[in-house]
C-alpha atoms as a PDB file:
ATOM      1  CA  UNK A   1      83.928 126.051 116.725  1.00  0.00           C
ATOM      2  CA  UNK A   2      87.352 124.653 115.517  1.00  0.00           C
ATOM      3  CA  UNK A   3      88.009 121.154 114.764  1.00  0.00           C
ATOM      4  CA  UNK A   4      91.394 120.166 113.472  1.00  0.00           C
ATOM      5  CA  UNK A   5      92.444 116.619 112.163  1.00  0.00           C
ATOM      6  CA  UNK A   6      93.084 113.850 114.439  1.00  0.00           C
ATOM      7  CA  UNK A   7      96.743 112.983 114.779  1.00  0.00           C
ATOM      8  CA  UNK A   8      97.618 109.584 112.773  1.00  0.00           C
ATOM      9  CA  UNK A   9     101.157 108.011 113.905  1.00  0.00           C
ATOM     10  CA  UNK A  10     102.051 104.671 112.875  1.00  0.00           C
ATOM     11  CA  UNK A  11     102.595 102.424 115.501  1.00  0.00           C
ATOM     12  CA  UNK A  12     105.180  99.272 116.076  1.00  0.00           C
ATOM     13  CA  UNK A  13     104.052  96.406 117.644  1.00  0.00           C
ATOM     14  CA  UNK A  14     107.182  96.955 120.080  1.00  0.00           C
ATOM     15  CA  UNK A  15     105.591 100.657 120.856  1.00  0.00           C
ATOM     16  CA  UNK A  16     102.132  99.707 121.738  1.00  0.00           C
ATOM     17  CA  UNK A  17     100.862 100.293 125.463  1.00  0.00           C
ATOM     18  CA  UNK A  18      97.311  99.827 124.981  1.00  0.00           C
ATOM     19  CA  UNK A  19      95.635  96.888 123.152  1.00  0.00           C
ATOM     20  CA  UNK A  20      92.003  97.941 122.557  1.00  0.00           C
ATOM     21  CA  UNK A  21      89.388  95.477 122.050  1.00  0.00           C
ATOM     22  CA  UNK A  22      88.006  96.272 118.854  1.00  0.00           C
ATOM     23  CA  UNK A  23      85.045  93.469 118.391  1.00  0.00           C
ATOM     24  CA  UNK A  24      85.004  89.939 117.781  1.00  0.00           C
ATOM     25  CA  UNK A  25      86.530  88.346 114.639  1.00  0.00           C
ATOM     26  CA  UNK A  26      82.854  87.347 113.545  1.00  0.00           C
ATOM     27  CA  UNK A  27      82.105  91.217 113.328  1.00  0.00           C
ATOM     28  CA  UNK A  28      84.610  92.093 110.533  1.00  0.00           C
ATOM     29  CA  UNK A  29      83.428  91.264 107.223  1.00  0.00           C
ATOM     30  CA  UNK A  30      86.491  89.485 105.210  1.00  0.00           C
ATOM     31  CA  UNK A  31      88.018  90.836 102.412  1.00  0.00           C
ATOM     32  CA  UNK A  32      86.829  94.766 103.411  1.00  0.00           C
ATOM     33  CA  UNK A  33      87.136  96.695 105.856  1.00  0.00           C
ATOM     34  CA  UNK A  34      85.111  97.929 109.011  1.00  0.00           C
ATOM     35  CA  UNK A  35      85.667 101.201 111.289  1.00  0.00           C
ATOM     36  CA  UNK A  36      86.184 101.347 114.669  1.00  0.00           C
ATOM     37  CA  UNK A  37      86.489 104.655 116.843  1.00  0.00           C
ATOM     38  CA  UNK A  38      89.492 104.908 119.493  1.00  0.00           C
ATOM     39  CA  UNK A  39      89.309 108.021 121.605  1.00  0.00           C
ATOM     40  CA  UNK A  40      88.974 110.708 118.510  1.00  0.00           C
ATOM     41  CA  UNK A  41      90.857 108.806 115.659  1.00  0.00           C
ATOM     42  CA  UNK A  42      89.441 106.517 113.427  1.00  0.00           C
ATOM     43  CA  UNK A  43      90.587 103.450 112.352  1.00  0.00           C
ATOM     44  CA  UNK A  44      90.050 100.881 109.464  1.00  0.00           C
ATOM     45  CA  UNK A  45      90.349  97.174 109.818  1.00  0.00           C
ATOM     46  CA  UNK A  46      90.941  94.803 107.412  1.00  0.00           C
ATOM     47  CA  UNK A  47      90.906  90.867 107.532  1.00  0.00           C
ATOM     48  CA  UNK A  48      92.423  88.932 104.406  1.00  0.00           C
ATOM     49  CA  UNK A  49      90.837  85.094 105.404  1.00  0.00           C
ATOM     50  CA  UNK A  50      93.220  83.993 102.481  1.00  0.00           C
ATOM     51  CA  UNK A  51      96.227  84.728 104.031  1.00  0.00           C
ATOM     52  CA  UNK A  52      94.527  84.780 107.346  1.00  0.00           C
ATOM     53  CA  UNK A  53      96.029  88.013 108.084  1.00  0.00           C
ATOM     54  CA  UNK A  54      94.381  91.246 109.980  1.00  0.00           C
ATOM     55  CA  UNK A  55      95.590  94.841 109.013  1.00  0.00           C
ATOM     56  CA  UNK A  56      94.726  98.204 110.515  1.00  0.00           C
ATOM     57  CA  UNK A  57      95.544 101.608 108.972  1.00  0.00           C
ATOM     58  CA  UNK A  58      93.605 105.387 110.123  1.00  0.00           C
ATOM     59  CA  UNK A  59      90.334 105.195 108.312  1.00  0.00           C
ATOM     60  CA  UNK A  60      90.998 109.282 106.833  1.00  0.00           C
ATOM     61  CA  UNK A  61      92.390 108.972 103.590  1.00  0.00           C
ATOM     62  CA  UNK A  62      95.203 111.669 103.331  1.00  0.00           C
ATOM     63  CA  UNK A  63      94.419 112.553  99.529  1.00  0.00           C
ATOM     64  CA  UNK A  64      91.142 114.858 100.473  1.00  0.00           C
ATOM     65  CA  UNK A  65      90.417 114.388 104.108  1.00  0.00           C
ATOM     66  CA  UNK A  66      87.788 111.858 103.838  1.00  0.00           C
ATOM     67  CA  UNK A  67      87.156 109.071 106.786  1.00  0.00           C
ATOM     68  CA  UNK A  68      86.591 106.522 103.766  1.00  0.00           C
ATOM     69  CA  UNK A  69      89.364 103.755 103.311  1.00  0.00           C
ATOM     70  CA  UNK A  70      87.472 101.151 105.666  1.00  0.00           C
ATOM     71  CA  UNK A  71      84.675 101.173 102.541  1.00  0.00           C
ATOM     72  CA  UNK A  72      87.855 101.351 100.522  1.00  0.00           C
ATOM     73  CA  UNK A  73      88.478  98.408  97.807  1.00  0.00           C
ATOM     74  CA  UNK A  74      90.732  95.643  99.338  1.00  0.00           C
ATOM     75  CA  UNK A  75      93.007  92.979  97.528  1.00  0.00           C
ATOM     76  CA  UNK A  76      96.777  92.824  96.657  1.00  0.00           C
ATOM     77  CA  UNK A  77      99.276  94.294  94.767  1.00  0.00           C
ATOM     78  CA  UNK A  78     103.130  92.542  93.439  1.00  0.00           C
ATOM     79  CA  UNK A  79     102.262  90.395  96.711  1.00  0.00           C
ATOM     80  CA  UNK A  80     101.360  93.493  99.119  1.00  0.00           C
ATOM     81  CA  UNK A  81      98.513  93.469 100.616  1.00  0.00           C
ATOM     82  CA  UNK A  82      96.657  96.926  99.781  1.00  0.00           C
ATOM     83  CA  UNK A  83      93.348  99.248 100.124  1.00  0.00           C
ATOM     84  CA  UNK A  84      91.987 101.890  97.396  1.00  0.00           C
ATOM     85  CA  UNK A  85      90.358 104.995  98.197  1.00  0.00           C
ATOM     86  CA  UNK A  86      86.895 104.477  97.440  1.00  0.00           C
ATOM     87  CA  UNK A  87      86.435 108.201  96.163  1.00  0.00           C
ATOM     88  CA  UNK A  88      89.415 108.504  94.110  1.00  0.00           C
ATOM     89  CA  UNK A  89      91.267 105.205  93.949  1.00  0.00           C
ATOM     90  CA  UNK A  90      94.526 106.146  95.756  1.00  0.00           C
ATOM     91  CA  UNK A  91      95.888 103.165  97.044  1.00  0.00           C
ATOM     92  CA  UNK A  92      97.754 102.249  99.762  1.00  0.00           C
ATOM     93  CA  UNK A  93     100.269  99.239 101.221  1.00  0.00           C
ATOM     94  CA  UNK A  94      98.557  97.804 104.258  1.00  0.00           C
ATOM     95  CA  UNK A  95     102.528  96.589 105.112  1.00  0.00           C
ATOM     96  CA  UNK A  96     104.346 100.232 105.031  1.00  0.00           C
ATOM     97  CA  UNK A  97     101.616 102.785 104.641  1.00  0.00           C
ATOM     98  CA  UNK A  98     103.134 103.780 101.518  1.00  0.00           C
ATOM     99  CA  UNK A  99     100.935 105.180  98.650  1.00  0.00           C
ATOM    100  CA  UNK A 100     101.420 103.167  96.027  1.00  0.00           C
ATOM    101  CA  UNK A 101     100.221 104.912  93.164  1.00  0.00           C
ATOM    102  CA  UNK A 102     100.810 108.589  93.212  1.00  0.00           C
ATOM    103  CA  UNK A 103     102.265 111.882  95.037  1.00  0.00           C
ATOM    104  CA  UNK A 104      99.914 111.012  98.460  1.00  0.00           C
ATOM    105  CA  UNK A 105     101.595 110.858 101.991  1.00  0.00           C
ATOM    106  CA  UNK A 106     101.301 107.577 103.701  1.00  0.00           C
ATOM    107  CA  UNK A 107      98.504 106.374 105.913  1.00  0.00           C
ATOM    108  CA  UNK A 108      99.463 105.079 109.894  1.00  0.00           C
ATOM    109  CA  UNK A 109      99.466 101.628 110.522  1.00  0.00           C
ATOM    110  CA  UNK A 110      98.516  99.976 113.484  1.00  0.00           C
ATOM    111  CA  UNK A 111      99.473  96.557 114.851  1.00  0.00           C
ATOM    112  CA  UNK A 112      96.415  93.758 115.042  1.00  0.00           C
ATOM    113  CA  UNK A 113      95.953  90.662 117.688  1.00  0.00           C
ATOM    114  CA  UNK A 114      93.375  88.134 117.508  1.00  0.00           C
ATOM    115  CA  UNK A 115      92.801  86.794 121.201  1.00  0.00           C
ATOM    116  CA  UNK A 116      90.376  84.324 122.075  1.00  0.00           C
ATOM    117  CA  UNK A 117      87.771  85.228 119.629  1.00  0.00           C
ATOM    118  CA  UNK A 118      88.719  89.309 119.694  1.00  0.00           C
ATOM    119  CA  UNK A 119      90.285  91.431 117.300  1.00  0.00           C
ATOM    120  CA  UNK A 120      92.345  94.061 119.540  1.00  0.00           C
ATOM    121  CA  UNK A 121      94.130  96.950 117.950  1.00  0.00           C
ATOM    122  CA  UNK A 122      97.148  98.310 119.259  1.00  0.00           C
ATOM    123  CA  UNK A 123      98.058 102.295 120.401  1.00  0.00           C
ATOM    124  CA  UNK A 124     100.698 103.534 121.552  1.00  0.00           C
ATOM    125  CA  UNK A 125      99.421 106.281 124.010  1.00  0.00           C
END
């Protein structure tokens, strides 16, 4: 059997064609992070009550291919909000994608709506 990595694009808010009801705002712990699954991808949300601000990234961490950075250690960096690897600390910008500590690709971003109560998550296929 062959199973090959799920394909992680970021996506603009402009882009997005399908707005997937992720859960209800109540469901998403704040200050860390909770998975969702859409289709075969999975993604990590993040809600920041401070700034009341919701962030979603792909949950695999690109440093070693581990579905890990919704357990991943939230909080901010020089102002941007941010998530660590749990395993290995690799941190990246919740705002660009960009790793911000180290030779690591970026992670995708996805756009987040809060709706009546629901956190919705937005794909663009």
């Amino acid at each position: 059997m062959t199973t090959t990595t799920p394909d992680y694009r970021t996506v603009e808010p402009a882009d997005v064609t399908h707005w997937f009801r992720a859960g209800q705002t109540h469901q998403f712990p704040a200050g860390a992070g909770a998975t969702i699954l859409y289709q075969d991808r999975q993604i990590a949300v993040f809600y920041f009550a401070r700034q009341d601000k919701w962030y979603a990234c792909q949950n695999l961490c690109p440093h070693k291919l581990e579905n890990v950075l919704g357990r991943g250690l939230t909080g901010e960096q020089d102002g941007v909000p941010r998530v660590a690897c749990p395993l290995h600390k690799k941190t990246f910008s919740l705002t660009t994608g960009e790793n911000l500590n180290g030779e690591c690709p970026p992670v995708a971003l996805y756009p987040v709506r809060v709706e009546d109560g629901y956190v919705y998550v937005g794909f663009a296929d």
